[in-house]
C-alpha atoms as a PDB file:
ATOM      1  CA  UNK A   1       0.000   0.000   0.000  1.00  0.00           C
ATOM      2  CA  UNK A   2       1.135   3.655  -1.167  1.00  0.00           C
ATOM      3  CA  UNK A   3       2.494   5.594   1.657  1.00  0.00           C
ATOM      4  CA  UNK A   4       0.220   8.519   2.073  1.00  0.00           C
ATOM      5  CA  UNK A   5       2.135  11.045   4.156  1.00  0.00           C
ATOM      6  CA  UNK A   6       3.304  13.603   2.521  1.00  0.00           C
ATOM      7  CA  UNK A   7       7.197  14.894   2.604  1.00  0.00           C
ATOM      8  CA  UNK A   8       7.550  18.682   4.660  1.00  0.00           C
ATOM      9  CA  UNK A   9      10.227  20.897   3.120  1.00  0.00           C
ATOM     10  CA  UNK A  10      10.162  24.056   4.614  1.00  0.00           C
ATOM     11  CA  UNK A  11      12.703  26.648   2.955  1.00  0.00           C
ATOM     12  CA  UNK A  12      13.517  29.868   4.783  1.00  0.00           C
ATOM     13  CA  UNK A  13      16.134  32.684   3.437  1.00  0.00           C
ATOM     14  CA  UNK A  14      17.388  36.037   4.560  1.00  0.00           C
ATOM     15  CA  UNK A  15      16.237  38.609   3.163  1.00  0.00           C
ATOM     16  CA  UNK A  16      14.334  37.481   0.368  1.00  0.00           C
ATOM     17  CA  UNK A  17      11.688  39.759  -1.326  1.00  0.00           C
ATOM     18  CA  UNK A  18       9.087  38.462  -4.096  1.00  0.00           C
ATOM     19  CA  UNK A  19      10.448  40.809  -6.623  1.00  0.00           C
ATOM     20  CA  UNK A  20      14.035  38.780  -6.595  1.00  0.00           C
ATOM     21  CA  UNK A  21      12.614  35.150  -7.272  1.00  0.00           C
ATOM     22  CA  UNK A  22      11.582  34.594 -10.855  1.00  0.00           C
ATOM     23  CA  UNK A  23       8.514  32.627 -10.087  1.00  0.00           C
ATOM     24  CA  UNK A  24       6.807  36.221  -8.782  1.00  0.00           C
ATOM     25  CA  UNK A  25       7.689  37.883 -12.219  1.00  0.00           C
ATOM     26  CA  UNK A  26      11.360  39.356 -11.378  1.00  0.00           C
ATOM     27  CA  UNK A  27      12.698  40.596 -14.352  1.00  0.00           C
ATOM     28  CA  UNK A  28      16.217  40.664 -13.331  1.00  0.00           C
ATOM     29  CA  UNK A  29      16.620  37.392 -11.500  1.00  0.00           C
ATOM     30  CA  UNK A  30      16.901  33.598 -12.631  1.00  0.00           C
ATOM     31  CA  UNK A  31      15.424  31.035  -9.642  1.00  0.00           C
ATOM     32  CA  UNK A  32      14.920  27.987 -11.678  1.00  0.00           C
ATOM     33  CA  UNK A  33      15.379  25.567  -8.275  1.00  0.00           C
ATOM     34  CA  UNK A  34      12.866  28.338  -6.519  1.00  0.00           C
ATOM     35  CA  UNK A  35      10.326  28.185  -9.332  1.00  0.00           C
ATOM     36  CA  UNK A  36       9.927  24.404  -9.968  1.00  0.00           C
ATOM     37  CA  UNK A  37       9.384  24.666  -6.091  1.00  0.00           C
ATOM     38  CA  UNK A  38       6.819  27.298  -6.148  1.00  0.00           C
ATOM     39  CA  UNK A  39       5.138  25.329  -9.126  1.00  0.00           C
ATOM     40  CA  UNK A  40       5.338  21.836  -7.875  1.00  0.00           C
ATOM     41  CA  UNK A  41       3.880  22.524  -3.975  1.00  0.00           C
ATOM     42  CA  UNK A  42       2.761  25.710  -2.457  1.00  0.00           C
ATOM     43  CA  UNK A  43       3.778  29.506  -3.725  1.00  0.00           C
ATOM     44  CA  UNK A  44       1.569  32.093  -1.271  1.00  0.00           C
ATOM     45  CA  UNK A  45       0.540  35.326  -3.151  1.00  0.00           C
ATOM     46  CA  UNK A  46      -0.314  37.068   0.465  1.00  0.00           C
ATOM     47  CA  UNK A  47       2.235  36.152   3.095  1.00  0.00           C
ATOM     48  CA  UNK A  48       3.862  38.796   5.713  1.00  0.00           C
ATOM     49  CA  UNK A  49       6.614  38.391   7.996  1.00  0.00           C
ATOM     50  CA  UNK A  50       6.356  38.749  11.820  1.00  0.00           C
ATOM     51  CA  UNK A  51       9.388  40.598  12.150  1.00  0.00           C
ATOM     52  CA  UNK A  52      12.723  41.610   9.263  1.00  0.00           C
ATOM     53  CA  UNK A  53      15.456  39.719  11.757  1.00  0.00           C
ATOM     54  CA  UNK A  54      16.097  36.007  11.501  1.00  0.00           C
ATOM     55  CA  UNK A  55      15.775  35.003  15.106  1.00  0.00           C
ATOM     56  CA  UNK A  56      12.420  36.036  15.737  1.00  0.00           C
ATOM     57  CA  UNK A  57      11.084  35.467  12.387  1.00  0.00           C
ATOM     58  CA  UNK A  58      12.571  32.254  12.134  1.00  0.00           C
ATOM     59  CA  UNK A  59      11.070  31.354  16.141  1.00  0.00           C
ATOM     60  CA  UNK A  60       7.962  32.950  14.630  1.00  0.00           C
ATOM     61  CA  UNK A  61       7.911  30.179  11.937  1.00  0.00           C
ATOM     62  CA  UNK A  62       8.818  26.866  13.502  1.00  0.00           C
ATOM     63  CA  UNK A  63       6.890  27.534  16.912  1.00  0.00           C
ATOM     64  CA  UNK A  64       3.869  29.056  15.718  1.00  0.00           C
ATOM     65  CA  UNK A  65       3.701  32.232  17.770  1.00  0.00           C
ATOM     66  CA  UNK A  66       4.140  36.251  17.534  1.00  0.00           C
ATOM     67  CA  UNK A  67       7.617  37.424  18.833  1.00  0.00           C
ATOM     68  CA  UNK A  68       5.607  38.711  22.184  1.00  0.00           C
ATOM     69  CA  UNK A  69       4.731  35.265  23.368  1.00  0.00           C
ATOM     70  CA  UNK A  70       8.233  33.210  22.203  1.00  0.00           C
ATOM     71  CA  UNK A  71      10.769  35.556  23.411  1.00  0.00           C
ATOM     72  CA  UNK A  72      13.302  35.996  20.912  1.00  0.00           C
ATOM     73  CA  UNK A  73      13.064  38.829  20.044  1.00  0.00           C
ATOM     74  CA  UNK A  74      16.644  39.961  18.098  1.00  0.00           C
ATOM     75  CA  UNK A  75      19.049  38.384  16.797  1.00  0.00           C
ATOM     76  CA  UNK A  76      21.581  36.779  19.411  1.00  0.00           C
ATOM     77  CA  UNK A  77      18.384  36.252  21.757  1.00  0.00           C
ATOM     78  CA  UNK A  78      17.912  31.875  22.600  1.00  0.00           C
ATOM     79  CA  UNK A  79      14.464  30.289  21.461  1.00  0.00           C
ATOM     80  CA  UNK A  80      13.996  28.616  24.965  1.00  0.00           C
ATOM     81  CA  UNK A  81      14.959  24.950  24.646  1.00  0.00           C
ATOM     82  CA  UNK A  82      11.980  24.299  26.162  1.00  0.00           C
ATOM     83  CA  UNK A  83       9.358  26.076  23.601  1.00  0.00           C
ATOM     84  CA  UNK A  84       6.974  23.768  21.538  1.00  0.00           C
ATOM     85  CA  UNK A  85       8.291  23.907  17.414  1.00  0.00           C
ATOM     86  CA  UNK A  86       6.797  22.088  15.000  1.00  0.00           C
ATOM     87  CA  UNK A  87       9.654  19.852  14.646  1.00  0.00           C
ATOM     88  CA  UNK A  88       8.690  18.325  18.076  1.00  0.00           C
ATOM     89  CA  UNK A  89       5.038  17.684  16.688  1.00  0.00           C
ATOM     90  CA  UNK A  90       6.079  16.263  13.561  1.00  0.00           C
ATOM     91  CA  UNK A  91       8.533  14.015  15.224  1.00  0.00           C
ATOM     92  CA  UNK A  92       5.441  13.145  17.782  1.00  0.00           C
ATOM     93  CA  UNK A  93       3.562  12.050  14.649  1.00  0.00           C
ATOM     94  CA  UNK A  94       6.435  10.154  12.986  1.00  0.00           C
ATOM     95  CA  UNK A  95       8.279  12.040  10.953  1.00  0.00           C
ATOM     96  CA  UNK A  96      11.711  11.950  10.471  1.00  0.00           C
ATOM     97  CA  UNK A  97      12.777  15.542  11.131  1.00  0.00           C
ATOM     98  CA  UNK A  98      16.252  17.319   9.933  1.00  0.00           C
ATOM     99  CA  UNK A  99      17.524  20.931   9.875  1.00  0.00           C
ATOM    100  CA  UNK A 100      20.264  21.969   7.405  1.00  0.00           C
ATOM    101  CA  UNK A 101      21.619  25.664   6.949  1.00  0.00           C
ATOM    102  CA  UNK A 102      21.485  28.596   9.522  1.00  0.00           C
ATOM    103  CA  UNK A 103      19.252  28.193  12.390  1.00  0.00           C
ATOM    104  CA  UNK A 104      19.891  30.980  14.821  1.00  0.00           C
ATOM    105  CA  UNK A 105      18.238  29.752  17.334  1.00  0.00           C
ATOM    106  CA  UNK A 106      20.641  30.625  19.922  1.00  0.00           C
ATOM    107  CA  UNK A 107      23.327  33.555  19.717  1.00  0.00           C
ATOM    108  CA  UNK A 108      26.779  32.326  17.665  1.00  0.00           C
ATOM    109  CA  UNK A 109      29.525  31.635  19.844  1.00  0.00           C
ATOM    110  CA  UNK A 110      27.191  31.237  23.134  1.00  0.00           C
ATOM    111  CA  UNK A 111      29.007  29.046  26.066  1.00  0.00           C
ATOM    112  CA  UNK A 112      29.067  25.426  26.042  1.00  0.00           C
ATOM    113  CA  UNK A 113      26.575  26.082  29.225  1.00  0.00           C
ATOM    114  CA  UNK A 114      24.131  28.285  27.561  1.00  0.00           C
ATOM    115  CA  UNK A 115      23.910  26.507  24.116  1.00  0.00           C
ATOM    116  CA  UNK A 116      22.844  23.098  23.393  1.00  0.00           C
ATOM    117  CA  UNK A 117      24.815  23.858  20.286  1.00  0.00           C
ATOM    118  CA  UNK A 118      28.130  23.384  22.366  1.00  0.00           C
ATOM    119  CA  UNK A 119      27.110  21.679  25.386  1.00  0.00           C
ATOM    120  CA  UNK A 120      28.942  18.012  24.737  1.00  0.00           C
ATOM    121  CA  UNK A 121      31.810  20.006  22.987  1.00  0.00           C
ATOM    122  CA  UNK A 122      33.589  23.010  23.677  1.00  0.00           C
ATOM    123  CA  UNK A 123      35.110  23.286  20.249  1.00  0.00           C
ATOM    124  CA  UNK A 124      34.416  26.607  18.645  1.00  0.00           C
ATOM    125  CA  UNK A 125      32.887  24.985  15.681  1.00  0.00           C
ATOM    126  CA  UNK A 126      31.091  21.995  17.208  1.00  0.00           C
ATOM    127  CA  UNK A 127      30.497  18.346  15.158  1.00  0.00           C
ATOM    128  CA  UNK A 128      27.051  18.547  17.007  1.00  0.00           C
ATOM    129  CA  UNK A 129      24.875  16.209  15.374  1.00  0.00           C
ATOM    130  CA  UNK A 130      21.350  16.666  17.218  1.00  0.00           C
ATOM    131  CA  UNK A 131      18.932  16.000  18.836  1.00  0.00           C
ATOM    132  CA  UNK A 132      18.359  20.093  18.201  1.00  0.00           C
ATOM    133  CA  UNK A 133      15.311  21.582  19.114  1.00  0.00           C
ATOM    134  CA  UNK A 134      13.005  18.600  17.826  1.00  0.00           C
ATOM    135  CA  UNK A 135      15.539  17.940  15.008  1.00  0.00           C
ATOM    136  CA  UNK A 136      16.633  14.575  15.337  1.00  0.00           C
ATOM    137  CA  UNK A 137      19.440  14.871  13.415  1.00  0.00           C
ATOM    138  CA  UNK A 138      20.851  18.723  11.672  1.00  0.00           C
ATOM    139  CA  UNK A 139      23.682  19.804   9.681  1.00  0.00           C
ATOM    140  CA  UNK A 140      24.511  23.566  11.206  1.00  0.00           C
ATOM    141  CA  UNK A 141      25.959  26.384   9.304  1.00  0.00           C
ATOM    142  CA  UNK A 142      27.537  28.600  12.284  1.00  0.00           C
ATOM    143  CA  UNK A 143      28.193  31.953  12.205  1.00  0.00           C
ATOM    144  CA  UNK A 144      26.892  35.223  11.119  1.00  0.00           C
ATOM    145  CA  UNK A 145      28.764  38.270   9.023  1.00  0.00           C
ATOM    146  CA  UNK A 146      32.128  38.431  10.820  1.00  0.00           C
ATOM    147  CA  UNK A 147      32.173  35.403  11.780  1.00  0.00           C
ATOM    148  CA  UNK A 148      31.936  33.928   8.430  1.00  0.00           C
ATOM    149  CA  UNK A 149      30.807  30.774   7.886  1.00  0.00           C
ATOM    150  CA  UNK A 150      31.754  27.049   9.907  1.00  0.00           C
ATOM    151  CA  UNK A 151      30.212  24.181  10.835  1.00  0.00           C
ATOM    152  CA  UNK A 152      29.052  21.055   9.647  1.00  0.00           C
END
């Protein structure tokens, strides 16, 4: 019998704006990748942002709530280990979950005792594997800016 559950891929950038991806009409931009994407599952004509820094908008994203109620509020501000995402539920459910890329849920270059990032290594750029926030396995990128890029 035909497995019926459906695969989640959830894509987030920085700083994206409709009028750079292809699939919205951008004149000056090529997103083939983006635009098969947008054609093949779900491309929202009406979508808005809960706030223009990662941290919060990404908390904003994977736990479901307004910046007031999850507490991250900037950038370099922890989602609290402890707050519901929908990685947890989808794991609850049976999913296999995985994060690859920049997750900024907790400040780059936090101490081993204030980041689950570095807790069981206190390398600057940890081999953490997971589990990360209801991720049961993730490939980070670290850093941000002028820190450049390290990690998995």
């Amino acid at each position: 019998m035909k497995d019926l559950t459906p695969n989640i891929l959830i894509i987030t950038t920085d700083q994206q704006r409709t009028d750079t991806l292809s699939c919205y009409g951008s004149p000056f931009t090529d997103t083939p990748n983006i635009d098969r994407l947008a054609a093949d599952g779900v491309c929202l004509e009406r979508a808005y942002c809960t706030n223009p820094v990662c941290t919060p908008a990404r908390a904003s994203i994977f736990t479901g709530k307004y910046v007031s109620r999850h507490g991250a509020w900037n950038v370099g501000m922890n989602i609290p280990e402890d707050e519901p995402m929908i990685s947890h539920r989808l794991s609850e459910v049976g999913y296999r979950t995985h994060y690859i890329g920049k997750a900024h849920f907790q400040p780059f270059g936090a101490s081993p005792e204030n980041s689950i990032e570095t807790r069981n290594n206190t390398e600057r750029y940890p081999d953490f594997q997971g589990p990360y926030y209801g991720f049961e396995t993730i490939e980070l990128a670290l850093g941000h800016a002028t820190y450049g890029i390290a990690g998995h």
